[in-house]
Protein backbone atom coordinates (compact mmCIF):
# COMPACT_ATOMS: atom_id res chain seq x y z
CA UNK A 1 0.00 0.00 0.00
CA UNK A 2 1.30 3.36 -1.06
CA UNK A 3 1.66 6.34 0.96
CA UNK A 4 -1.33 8.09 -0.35
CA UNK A 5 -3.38 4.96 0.28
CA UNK A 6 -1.90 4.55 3.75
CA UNK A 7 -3.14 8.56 5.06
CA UNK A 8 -6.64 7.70 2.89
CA UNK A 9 -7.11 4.56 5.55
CA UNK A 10 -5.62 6.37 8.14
CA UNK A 11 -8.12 9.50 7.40
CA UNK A 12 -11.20 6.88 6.91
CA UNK A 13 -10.44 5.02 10.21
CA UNK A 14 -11.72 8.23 12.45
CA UNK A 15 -15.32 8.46 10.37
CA UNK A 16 -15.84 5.00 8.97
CA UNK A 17 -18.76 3.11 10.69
CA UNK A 18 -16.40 -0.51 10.95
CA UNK A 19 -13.46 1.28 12.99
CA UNK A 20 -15.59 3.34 14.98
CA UNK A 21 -17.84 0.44 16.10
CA UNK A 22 -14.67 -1.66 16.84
CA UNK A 23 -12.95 1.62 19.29
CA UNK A 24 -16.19 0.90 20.96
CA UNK A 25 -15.82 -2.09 21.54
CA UNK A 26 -12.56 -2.03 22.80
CA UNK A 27 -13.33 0.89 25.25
CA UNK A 28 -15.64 -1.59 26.71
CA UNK A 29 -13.23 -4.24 26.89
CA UNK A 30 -10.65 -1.91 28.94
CA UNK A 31 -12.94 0.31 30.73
CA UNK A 32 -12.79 -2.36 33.92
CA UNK A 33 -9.45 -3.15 33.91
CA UNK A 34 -6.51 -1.53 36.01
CA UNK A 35 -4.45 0.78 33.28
CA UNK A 36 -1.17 -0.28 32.91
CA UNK A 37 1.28 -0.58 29.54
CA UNK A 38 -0.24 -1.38 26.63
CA UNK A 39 1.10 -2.19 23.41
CA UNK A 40 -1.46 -1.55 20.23
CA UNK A 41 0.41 -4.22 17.02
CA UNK A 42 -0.52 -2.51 13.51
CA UNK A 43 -1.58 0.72 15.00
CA UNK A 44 -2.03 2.53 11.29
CA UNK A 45 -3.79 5.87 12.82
CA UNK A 46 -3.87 5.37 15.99
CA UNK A 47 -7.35 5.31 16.58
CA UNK A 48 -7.54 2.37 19.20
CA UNK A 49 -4.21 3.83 20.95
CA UNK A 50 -6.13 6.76 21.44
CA UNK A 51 -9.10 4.73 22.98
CA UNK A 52 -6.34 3.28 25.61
CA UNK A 53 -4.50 6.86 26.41
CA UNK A 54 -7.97 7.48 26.72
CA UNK A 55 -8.93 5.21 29.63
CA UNK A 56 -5.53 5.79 31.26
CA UNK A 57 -2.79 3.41 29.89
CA UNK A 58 0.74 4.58 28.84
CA UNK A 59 0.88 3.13 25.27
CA UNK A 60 3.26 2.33 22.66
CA UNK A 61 1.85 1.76 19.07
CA UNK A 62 3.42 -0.35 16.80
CA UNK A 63 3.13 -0.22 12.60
CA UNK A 64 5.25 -1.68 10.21
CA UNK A 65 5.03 0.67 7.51
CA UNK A 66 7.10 4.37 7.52
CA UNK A 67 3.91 6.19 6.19
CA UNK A 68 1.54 4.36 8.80
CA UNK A 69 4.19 5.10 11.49
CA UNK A 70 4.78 8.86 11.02
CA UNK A 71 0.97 9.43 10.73
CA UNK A 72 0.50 7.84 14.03
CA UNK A 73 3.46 10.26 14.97
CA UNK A 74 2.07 13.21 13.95
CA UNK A 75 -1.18 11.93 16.01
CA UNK A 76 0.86 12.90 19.11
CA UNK A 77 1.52 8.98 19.53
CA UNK A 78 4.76 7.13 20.58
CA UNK A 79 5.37 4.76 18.02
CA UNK A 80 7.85 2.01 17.25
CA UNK A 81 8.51 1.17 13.43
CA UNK A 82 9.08 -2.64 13.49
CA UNK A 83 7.84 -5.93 12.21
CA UNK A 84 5.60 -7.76 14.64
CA UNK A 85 7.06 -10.56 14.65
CA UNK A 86 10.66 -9.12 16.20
CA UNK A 87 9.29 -6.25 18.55
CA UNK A 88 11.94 -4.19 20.54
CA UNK A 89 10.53 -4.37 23.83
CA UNK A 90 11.02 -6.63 27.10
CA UNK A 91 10.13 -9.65 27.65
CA UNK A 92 7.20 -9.40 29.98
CA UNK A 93 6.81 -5.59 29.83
CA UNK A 94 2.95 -5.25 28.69
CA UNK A 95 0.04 -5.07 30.63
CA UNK A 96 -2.08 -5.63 27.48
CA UNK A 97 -1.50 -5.63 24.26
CA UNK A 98 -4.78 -4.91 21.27
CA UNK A 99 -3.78 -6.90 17.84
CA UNK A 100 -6.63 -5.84 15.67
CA UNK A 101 -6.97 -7.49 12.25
CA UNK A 102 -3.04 -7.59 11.99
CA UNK A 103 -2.50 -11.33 12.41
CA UNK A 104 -3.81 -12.21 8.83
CA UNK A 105 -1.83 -9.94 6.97
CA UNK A 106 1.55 -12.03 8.14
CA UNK A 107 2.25 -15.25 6.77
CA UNK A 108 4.01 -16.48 9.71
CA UNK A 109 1.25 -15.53 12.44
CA UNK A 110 3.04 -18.08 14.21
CA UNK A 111 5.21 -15.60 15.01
CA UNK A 112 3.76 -13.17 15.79
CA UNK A 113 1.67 -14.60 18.44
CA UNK A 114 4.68 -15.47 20.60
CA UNK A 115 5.81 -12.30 20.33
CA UNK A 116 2.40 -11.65 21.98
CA UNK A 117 3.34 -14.25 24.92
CA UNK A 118 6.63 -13.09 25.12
CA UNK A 119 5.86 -9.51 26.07
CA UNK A 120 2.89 -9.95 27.97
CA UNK A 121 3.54 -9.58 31.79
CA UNK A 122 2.22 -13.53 33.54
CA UNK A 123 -1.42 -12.42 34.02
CA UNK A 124 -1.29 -9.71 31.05
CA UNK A 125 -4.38 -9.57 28.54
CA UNK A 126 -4.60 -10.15 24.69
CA UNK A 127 -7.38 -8.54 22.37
CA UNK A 128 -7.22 -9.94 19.33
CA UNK A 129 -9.56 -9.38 15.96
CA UNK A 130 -9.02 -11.67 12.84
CA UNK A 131 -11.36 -11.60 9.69
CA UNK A 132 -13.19 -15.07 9.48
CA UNK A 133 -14.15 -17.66 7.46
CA UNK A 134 -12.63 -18.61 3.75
CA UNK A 135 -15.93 -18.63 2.27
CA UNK A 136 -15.99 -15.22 2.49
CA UNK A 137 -12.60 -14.61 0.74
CA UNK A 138 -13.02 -12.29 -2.39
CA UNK A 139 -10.80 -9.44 -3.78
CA UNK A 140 -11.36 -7.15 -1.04
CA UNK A 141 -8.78 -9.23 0.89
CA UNK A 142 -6.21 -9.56 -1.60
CA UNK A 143 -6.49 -5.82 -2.09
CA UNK A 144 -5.59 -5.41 1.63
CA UNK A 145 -2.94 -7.84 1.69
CA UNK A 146 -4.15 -10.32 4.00
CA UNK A 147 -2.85 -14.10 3.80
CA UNK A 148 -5.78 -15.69 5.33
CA UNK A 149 -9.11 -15.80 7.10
CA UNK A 150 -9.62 -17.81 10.36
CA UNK A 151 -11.67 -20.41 11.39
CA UNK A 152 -12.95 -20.50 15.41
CA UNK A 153 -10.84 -23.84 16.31
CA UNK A 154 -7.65 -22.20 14.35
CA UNK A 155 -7.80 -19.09 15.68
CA UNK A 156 -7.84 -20.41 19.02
CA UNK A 157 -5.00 -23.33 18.44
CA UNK A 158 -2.84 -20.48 16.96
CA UNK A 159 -3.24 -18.30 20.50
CA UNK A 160 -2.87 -21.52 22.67
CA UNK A 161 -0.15 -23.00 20.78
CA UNK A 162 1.73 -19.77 21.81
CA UNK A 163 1.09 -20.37 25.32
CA UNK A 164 -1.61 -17.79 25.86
CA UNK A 165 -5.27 -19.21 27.83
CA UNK A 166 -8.01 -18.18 25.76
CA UNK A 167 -10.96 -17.13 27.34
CA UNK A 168 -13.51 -16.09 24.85
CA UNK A 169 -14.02 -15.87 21.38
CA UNK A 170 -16.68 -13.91 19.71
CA UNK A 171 -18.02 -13.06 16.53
CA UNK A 172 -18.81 -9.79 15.26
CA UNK A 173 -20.55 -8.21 12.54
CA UNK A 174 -22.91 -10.81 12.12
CA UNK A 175 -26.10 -9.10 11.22
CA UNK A 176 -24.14 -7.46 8.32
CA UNK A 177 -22.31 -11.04 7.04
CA UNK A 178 -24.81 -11.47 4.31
CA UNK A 179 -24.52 -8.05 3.15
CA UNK A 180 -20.52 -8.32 3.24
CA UNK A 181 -20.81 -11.31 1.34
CA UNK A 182 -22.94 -10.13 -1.27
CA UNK A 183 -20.94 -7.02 -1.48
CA UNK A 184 -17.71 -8.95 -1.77
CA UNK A 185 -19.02 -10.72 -5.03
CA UNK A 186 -19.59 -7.70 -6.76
CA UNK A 187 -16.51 -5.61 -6.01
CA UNK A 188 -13.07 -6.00 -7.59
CA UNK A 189 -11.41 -4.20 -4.61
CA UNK A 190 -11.73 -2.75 -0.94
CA UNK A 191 -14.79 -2.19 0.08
CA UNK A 192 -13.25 0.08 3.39
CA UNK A 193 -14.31 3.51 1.39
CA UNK A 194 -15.70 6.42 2.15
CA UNK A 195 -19.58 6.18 2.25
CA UNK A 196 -22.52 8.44 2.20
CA UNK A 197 -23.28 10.04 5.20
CA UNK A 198 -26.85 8.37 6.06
CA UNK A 199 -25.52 4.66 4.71
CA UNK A 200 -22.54 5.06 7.13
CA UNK A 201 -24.67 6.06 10.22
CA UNK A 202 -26.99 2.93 9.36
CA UNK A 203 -24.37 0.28 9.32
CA UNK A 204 -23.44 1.67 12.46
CA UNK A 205 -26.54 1.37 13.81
CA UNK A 206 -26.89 -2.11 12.51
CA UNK A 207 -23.76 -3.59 13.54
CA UNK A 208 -24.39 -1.68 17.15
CA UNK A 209 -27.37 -3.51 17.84
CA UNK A 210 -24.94 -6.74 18.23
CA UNK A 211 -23.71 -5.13 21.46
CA UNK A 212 -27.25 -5.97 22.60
CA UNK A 213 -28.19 -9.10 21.26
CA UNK A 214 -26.82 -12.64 21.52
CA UNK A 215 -24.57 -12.89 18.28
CA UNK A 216 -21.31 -14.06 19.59
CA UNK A 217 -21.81 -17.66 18.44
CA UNK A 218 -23.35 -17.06 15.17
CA UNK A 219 -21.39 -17.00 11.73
CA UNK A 220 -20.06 -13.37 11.23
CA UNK A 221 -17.54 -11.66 9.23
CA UNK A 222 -14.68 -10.87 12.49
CA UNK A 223 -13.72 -12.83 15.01
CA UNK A 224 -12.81 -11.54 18.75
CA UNK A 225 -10.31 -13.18 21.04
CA UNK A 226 -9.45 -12.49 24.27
CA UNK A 227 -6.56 -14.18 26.27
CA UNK A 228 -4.56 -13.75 28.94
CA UNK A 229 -0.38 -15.24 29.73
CA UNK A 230 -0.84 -17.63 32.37
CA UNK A 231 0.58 -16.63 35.76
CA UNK A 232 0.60 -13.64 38.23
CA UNK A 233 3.60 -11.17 38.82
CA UNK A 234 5.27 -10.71 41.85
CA UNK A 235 5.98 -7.09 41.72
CA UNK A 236 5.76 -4.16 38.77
CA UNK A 237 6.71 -4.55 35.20
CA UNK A 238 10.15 -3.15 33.67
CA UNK A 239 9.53 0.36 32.37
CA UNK A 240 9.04 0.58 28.52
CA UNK A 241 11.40 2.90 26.63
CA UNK A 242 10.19 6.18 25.25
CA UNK A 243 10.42 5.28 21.39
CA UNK A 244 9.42 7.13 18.75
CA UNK A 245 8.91 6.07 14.96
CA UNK A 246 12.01 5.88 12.71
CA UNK A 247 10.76 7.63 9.15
């Protein structure tokens, strides 16, 4: 993705109704729990590092590209430029770390997950979001780069095999799956554009009614994972570097 296309996304991400129902989301998933350090994998924008500052935590965001990373930069962010899959941070230095559809855009996810482990403080929390489901491959993920969609039992075996406890997975954007998928079939590209006013406050509404009603096992178009690295810690975490992005 070129640079233009990378400040477009980033741009999109504060008014589109998908990213702004998934900051919600994760403000409710933080909004109980003690702030600490939290790491934010494939930051692009910012938006859901904002969400954390927001509730408290010190935060480091990470993105892989140079444009992504000096957007989040001029955002007022502290960023780290780096691959997720060789982070420069501690072992054990994160209170929680947020890996929001990231995980299918690297073809060693592997990886990446035990990087997860590996900085998460014993008793430290992992949000994770994946797109799901093959059947619902089409050109809008080969136009975002990702490698794969996830299954329930993979998604899961991937986190455990790292050594992380999972202890819930739900689906999301369910009411709008049959929408996606009909969308999906008649595109040739992303379909993360900028929409009409009135159609983007109605998805919202639509895919904000799941907050309410009892989705999480049904077929959807996102999975959500939360787990945690097994084991308490005796006293604080090491402090995390000030680091900002290298562009």
């Amino acid at each position: 993705m070129d640079a233009t296309e990378i400040r477009k996304l980033a741009a999109l991400e504060d008014r589109h109704w998908w990213y702004r129902e998934r900051r919600i989301l994760l403000d409710r998933d933080v909004r109980r729990m003690k702030p600490g350090r939290a790491l934010d994998i494939g930051a692009a924008g910012g938006g859901n590092t904002r969400v954390l500052r927001a509730r408290g935590w010190e935060t480091v965001a990470l993105e892989y590209s140079t444009e992504g990373a000096q957007v989040a930069r001029e955002r007022g962010l502290n960023v780290i430029q780096a691959d997720a899959r060789h982070i420069p941070l501690p072992d054990a230095s994160m209170d929680l770390i947020v890996a929001f559809d990231i995980l299918e855009h690297i073809p060693d996810d592997t990886s990446a997950a035990r990087e997860i482990f590996r900085l998460l403080r014993p008793g430290g929390t992992a949000l994770i979001a994946v797109p799901c489901d093959m059947r619902l491959w089409s050109d809008h993920d080969v136009a975002v780069n990702h490698v794969r969609r996830y299954d329930r039992s993979g998604l899961i075996e991937l986190i455990e095999s790292a050594g992380l406890t999972v202890h819930e997975v739900e689906s999301w954007n369910v009411l709008l799956r049959p929408v996606a998928a009909w969308r999906r079939k008649k595109s040739s590209g992303s379909d993360l554009t900028e929409l009409a006013a009135p159609v983007n406050a109605a998805l919202g509404m639509v895919v904000a009614a799941e907050r309410y009603l009892p989705t999480s096992r049904m077929p959807g178009v996102s999975l959500r994972l939360r787990a945690t690295r097994p084991g308490v810690t005796a006293g604080s975490s090491p402090p995390v570097p000030e680091v900002t992005a290298h562009v």
